[in-house]
PDB file of N, CA and C in Angstrom:
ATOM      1  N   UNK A   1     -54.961  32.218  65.002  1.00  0.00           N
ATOM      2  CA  UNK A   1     -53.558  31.861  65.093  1.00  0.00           C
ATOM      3  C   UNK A   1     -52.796  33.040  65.682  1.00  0.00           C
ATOM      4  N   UNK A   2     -52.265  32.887  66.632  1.00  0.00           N
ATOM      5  CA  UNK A   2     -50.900  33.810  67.108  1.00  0.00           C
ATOM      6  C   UNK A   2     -49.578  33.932  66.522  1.00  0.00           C
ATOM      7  N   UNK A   3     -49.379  35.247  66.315  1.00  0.00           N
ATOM      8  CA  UNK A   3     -48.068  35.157  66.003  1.00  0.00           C
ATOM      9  C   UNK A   3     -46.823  34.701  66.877  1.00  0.00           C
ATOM     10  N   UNK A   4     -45.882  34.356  66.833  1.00  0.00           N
ATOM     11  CA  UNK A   4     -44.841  34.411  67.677  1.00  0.00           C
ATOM     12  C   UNK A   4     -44.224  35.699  68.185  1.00  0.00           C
ATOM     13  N   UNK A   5     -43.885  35.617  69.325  1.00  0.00           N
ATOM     14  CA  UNK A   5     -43.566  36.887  69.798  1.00  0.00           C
ATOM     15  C   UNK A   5     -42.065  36.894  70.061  1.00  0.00           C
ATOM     16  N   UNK A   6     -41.569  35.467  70.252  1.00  0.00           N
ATOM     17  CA  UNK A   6     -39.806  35.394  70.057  1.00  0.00           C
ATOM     18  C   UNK A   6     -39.194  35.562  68.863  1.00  0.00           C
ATOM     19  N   UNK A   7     -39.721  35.502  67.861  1.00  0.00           N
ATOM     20  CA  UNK A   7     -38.783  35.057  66.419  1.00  0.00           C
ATOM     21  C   UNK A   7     -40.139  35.432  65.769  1.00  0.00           C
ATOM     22  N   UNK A   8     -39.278  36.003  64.654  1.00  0.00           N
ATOM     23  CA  UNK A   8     -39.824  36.107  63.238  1.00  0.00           C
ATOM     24  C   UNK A   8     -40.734  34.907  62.439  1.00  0.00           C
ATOM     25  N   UNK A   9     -42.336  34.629  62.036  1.00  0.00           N
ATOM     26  CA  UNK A   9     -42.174  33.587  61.543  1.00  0.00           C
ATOM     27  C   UNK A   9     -41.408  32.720  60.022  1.00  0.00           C
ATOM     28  N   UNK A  10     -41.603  31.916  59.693  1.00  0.00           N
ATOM     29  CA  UNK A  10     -40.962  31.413  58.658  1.00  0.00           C
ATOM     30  C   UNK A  10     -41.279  31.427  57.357  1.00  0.00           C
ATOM     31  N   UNK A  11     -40.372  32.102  56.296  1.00  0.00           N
ATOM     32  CA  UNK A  11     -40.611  32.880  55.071  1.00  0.00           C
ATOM     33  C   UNK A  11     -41.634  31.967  54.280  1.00  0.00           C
ATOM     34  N   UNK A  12     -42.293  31.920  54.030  1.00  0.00           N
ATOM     35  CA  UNK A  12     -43.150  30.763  53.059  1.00  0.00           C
ATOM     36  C   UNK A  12     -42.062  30.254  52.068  1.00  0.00           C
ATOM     37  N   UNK A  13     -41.337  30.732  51.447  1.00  0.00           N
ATOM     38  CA  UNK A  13     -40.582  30.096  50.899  1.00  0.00           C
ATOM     39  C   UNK A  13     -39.757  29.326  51.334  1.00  0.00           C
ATOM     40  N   UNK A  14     -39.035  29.563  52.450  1.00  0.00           N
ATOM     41  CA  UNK A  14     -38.584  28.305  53.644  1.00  0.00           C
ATOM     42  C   UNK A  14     -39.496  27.112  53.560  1.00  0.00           C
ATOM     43  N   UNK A  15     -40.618  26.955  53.802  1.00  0.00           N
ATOM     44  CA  UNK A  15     -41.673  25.793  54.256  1.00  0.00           C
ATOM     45  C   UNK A  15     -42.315  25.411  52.584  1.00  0.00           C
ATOM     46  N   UNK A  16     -41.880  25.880  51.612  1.00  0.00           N
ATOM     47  CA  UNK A  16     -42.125  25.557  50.365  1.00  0.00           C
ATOM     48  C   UNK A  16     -40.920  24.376  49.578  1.00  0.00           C
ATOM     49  N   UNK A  17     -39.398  25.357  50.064  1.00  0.00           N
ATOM     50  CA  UNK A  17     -38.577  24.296  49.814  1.00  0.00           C
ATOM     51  C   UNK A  17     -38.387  22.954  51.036  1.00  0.00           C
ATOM     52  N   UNK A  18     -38.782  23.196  52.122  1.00  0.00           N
ATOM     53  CA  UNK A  18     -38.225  22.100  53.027  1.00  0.00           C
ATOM     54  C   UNK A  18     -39.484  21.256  53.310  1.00  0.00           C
ATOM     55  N   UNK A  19     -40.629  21.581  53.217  1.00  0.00           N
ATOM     56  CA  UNK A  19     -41.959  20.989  53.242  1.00  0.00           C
ATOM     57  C   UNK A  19     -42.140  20.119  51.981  1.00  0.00           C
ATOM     58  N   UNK A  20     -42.132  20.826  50.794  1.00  0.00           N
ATOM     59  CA  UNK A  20     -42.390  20.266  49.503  1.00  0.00           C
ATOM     60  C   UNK A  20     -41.855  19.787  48.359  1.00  0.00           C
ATOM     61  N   UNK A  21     -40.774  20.961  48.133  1.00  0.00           N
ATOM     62  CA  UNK A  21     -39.659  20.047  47.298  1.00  0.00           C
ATOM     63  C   UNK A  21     -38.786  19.462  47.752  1.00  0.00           C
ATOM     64  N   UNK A  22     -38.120  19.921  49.044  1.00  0.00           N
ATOM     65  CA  UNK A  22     -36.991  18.519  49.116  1.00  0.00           C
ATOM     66  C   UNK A  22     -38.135  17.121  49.452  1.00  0.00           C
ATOM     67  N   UNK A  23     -39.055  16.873  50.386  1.00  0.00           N
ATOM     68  CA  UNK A  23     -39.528  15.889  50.409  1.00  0.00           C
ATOM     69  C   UNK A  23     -39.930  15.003  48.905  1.00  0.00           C
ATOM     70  N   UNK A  24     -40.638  15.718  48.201  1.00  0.00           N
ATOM     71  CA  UNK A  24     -41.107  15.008  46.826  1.00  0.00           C
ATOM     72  C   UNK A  24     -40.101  15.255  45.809  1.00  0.00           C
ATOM     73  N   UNK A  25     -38.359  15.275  46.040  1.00  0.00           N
ATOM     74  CA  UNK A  25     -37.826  15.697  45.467  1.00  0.00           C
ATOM     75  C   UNK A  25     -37.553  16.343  44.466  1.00  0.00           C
ATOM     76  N   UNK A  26     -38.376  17.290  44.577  1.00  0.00           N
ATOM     77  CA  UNK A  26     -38.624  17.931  43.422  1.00  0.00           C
ATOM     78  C   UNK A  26     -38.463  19.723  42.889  1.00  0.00           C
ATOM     79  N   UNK A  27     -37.422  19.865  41.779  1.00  0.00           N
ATOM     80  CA  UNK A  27     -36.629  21.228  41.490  1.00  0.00           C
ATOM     81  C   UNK A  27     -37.446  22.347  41.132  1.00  0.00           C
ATOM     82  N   UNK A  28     -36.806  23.365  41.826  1.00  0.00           N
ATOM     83  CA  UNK A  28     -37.552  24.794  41.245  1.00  0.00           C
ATOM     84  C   UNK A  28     -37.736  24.852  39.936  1.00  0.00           C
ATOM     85  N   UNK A  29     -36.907  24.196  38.867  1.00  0.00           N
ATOM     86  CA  UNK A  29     -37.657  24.653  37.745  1.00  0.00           C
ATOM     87  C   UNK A  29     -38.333  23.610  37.992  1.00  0.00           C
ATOM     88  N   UNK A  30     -38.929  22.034  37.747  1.00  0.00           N
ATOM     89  CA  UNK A  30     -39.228  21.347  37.463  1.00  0.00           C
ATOM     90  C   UNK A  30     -41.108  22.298  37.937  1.00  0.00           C
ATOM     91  N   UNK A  31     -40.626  22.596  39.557  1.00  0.00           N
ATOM     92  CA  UNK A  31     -42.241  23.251  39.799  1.00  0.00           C
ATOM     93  C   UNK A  31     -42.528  24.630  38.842  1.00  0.00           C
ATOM     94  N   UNK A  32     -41.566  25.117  38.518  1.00  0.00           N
ATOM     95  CA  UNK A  32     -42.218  26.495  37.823  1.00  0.00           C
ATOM     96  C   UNK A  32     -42.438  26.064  36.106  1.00  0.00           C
ATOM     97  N   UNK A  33     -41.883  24.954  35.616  1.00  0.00           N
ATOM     98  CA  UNK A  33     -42.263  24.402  34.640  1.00  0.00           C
ATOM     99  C   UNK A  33     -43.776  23.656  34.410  1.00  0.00           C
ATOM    100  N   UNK A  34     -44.514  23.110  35.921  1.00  0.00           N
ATOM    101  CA  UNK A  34     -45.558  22.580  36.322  1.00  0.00           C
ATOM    102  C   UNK A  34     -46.505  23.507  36.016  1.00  0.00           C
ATOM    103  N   UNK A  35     -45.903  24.885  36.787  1.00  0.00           N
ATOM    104  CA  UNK A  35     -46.990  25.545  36.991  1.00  0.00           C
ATOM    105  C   UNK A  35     -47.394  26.656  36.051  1.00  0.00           C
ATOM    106  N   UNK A  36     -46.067  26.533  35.019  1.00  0.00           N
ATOM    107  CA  UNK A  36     -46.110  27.606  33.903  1.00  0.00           C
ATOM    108  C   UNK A  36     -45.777  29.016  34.466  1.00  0.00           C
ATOM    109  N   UNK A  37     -44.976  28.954  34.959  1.00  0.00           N
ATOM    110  CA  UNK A  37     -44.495  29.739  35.163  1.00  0.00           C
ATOM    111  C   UNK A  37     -43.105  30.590  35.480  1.00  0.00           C
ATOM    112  N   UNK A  38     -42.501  31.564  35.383  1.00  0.00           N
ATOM    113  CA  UNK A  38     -40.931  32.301  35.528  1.00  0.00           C
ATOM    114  C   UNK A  38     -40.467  31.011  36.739  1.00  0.00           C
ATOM    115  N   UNK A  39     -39.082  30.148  36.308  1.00  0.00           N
ATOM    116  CA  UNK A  39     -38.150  29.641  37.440  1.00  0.00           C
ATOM    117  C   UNK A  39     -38.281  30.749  38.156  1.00  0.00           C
ATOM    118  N   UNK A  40     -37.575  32.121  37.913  1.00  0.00           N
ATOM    119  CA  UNK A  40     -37.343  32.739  38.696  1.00  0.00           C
ATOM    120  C   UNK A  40     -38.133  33.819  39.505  1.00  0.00           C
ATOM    121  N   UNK A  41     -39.626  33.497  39.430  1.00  0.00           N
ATOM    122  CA  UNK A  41     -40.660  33.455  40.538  1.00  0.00           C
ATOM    123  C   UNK A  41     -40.182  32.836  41.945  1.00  0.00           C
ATOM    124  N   UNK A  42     -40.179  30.953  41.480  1.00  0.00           N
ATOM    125  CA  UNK A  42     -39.861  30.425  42.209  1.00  0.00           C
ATOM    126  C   UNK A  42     -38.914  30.563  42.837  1.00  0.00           C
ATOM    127  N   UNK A  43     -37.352  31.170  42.190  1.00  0.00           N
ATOM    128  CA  UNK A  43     -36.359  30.848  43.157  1.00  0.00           C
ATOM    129  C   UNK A  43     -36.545  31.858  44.195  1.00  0.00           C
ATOM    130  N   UNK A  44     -36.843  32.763  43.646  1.00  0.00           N
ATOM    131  CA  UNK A  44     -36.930  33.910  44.630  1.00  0.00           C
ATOM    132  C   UNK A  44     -37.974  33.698  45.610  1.00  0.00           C
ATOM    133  N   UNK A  45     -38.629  33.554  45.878  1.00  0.00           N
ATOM    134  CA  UNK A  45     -39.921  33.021  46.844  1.00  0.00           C
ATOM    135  C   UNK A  45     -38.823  32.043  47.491  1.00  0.00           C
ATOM    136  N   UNK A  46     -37.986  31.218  46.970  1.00  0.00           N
ATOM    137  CA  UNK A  46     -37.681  30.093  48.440  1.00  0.00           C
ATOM    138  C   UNK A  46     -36.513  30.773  48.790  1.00  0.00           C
ATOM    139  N   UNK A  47     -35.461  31.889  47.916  1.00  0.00           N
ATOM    140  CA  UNK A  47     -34.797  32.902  48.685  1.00  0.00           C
ATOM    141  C   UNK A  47     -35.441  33.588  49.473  1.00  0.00           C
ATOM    142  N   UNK A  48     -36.615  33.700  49.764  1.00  0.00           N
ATOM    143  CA  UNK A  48     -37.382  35.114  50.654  1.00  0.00           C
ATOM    144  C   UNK A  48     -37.053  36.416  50.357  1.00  0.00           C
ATOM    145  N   UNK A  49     -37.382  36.608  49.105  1.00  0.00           N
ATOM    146  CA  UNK A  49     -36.758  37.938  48.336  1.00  0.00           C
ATOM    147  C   UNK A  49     -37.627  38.468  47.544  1.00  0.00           C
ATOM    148  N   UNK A  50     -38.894  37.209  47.305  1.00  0.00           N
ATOM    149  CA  UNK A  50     -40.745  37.206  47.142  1.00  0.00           C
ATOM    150  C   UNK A  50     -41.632  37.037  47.824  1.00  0.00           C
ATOM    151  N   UNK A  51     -42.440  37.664  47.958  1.00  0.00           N
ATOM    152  CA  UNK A  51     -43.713  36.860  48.706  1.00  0.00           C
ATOM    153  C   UNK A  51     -44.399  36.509  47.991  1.00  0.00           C
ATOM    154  N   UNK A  52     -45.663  35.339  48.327  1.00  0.00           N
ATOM    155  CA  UNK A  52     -46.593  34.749  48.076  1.00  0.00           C
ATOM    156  C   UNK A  52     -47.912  35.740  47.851  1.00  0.00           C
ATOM    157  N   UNK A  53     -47.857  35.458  46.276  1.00  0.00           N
ATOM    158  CA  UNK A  53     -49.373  36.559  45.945  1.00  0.00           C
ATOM    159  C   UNK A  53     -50.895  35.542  45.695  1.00  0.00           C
ATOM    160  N   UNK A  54     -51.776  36.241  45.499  1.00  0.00           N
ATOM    161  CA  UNK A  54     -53.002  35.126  45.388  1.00  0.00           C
ATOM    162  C   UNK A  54     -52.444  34.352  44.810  1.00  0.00           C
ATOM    163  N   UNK A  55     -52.650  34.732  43.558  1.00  0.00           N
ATOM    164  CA  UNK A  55     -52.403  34.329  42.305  1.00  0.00           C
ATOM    165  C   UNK A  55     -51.491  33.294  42.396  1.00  0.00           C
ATOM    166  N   UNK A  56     -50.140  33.331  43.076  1.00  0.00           N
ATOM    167  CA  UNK A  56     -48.844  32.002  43.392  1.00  0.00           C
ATOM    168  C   UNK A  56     -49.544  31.113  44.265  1.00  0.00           C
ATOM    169  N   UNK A  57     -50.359  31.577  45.417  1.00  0.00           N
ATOM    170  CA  UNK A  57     -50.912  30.903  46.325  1.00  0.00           C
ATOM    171  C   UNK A  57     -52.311  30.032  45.480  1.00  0.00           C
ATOM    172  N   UNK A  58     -52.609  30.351  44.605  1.00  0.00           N
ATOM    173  CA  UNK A  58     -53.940  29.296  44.099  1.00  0.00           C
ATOM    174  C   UNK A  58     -53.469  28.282  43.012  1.00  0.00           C
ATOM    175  N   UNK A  59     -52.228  28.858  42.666  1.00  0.00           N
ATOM    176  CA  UNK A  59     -51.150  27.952  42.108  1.00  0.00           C
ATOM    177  C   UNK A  59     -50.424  26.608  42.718  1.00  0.00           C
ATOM    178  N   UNK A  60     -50.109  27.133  44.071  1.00  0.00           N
ATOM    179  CA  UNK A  60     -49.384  26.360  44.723  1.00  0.00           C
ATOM    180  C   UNK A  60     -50.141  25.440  45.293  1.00  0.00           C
ATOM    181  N   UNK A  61     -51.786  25.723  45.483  1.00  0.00           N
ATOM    182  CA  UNK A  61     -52.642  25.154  46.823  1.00  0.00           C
ATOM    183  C   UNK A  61     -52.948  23.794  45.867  1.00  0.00           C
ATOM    184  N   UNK A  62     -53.148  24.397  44.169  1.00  0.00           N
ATOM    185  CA  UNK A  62     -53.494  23.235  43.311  1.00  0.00           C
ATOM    186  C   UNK A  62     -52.026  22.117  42.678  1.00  0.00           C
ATOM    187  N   UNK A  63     -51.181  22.656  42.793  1.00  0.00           N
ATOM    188  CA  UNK A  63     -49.711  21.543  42.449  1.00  0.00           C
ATOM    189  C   UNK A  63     -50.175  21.018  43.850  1.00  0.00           C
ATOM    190  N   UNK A  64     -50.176  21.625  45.335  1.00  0.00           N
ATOM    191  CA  UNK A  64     -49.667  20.247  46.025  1.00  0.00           C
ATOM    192  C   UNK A  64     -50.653  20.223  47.540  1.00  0.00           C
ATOM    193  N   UNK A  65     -52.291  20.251  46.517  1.00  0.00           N
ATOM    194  CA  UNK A  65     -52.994  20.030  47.300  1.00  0.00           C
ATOM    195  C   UNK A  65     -53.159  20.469  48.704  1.00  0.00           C
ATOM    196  N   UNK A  66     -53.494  21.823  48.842  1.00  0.00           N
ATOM    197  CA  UNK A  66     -53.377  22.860  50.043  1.00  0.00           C
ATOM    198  C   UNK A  66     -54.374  23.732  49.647  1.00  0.00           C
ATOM    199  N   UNK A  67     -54.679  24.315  50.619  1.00  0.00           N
ATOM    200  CA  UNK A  67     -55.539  25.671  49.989  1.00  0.00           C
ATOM    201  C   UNK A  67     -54.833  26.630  50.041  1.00  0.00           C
ATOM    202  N   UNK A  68     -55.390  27.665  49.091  1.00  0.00           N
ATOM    203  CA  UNK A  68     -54.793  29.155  48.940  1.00  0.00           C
ATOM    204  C   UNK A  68     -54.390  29.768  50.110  1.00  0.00           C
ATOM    205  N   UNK A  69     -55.541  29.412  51.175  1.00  0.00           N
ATOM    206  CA  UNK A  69     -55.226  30.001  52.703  1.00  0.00           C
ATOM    207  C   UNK A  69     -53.999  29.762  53.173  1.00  0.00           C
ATOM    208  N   UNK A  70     -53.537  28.856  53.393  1.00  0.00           N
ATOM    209  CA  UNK A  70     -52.457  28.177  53.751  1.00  0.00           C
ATOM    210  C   UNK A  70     -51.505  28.730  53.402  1.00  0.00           C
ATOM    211  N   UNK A  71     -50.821  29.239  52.074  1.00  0.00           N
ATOM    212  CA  UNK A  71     -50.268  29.917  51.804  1.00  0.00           C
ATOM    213  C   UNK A  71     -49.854  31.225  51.968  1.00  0.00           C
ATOM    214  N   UNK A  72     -51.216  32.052  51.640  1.00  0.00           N
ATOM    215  CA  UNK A  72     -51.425  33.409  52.152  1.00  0.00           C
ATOM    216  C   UNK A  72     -51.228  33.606  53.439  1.00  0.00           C
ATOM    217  N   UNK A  73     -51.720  32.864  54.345  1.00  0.00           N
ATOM    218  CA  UNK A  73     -51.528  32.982  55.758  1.00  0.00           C
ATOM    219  C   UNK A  73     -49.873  33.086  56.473  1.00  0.00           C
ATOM    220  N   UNK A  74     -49.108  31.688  55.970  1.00  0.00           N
ATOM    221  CA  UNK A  74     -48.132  32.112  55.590  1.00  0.00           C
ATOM    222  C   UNK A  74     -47.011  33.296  55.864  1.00  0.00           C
ATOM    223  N   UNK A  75     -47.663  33.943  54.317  1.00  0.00           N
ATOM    224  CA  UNK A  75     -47.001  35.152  53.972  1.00  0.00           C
ATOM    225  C   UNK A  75     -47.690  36.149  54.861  1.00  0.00           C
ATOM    226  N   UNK A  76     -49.142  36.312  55.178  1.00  0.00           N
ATOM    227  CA  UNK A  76     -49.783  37.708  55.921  1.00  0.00           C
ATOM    228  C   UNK A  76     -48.951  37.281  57.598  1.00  0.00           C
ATOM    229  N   UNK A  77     -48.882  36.476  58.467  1.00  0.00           N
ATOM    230  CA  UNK A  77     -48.022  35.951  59.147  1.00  0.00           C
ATOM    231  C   UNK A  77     -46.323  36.554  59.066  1.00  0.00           C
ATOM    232  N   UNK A  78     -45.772  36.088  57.993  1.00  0.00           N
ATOM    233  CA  UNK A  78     -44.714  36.922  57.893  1.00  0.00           C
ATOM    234  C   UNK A  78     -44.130  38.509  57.739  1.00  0.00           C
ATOM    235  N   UNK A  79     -45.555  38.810  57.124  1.00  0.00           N
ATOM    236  CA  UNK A  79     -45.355  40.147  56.488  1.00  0.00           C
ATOM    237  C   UNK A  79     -45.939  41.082  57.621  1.00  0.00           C
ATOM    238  N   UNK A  80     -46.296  40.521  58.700  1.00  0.00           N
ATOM    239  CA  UNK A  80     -47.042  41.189  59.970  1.00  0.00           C
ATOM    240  C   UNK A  80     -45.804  41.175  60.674  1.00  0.00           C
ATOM    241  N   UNK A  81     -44.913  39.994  60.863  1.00  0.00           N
ATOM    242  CA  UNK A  81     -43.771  40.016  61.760  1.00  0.00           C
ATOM    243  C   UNK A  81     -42.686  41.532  61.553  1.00  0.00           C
ATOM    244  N   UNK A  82     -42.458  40.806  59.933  1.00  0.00           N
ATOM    245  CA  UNK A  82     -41.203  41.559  59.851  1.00  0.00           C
ATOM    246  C   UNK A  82     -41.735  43.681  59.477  1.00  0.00           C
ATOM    247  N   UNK A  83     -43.124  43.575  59.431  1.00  0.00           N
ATOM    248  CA  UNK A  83     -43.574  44.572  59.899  1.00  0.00           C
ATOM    249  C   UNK A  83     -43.540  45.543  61.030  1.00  0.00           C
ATOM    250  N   UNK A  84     -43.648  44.669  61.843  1.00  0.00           N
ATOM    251  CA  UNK A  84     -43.982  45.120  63.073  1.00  0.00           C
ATOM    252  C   UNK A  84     -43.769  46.997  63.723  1.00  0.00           C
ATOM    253  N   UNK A  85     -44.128  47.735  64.040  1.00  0.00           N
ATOM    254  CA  UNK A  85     -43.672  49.165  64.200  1.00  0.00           C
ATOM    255  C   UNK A  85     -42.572  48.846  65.625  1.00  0.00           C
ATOM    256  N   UNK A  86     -41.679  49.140  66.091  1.00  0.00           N
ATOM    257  CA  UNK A  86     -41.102  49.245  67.039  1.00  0.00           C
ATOM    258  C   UNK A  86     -41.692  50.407  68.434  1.00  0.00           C
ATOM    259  N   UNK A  87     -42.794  50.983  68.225  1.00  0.00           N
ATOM    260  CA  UNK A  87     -43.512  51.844  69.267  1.00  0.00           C
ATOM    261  C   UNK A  87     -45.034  50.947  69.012  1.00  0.00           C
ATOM    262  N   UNK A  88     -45.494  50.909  70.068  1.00  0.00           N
ATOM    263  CA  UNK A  88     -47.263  50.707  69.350  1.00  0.00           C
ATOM    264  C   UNK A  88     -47.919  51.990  69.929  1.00  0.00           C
ATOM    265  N   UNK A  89     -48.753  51.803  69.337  1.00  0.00           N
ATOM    266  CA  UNK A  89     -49.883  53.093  69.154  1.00  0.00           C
ATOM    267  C   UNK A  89     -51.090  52.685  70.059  1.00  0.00           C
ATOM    268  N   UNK A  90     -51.026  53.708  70.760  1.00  0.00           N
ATOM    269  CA  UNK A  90     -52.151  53.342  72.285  1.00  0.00           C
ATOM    270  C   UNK A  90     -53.377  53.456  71.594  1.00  0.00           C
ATOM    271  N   UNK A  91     -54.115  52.650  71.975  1.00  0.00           N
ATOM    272  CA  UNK A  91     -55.368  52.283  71.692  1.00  0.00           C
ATOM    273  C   UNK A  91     -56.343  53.673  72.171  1.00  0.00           C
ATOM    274  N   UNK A  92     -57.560  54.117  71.379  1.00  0.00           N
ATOM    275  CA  UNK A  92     -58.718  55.361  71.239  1.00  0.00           C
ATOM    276  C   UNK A  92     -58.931  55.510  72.572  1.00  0.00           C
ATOM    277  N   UNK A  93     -59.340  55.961  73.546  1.00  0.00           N
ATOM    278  CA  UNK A  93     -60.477  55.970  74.572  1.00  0.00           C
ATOM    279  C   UNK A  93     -61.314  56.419  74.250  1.00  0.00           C
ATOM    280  N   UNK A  94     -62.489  55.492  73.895  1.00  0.00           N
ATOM    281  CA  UNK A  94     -63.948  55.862  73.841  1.00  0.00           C
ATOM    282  C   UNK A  94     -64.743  56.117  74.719  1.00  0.00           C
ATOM    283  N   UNK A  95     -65.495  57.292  75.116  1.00  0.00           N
ATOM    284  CA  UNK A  95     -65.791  57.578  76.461  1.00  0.00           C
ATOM    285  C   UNK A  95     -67.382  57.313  76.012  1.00  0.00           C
TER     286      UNK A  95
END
């Protein structure tokens, strides 16, 4: 998978609330009550103020049938964007 090179990609928590709960209408607590866990895990993850850890991601893959990957990817996706160094670093010459 490529990253985008115009735009930032999209916070997992973005594609958590607009993918999953508004479609199955269904509330941050109602999912952090599902999953046993802090509401305010959840809210923060669809603020983008969390990221997605295994642990949320093997959570999430089993409420709504996804794999862990999916998730993680996601977030390693995002967390590469808004990473990014503003110089890159020239590659070794191996002679």
């Amino acid at each position: 998978m490529m990253l985008p090179t115009n735009r930032i990609p999209t916070h997992p928590g973005e594609i958590l609330a607009a993918e999953f709960l508004q479609p199955l209408n269904l509330t941050q607590v109602a999912l952090a009550e599902h999953l046993d866990i802090p509401v305010q895990r959840i809210k923060e993850i669809v603020q983008g103020k969390r990221g997605i850890t295994p642990a949320t991601a093997w959570l999430l893959a089993g409420a709504f049938s996804t794999s862990p990957q999916f998730w993680m990817n996601l977030q390693t996706n995002y967390d590469l964007a808004v990473s990014q160094p503003s110089q890159s670093c020239q590659p070794i010459a191996f002679y």
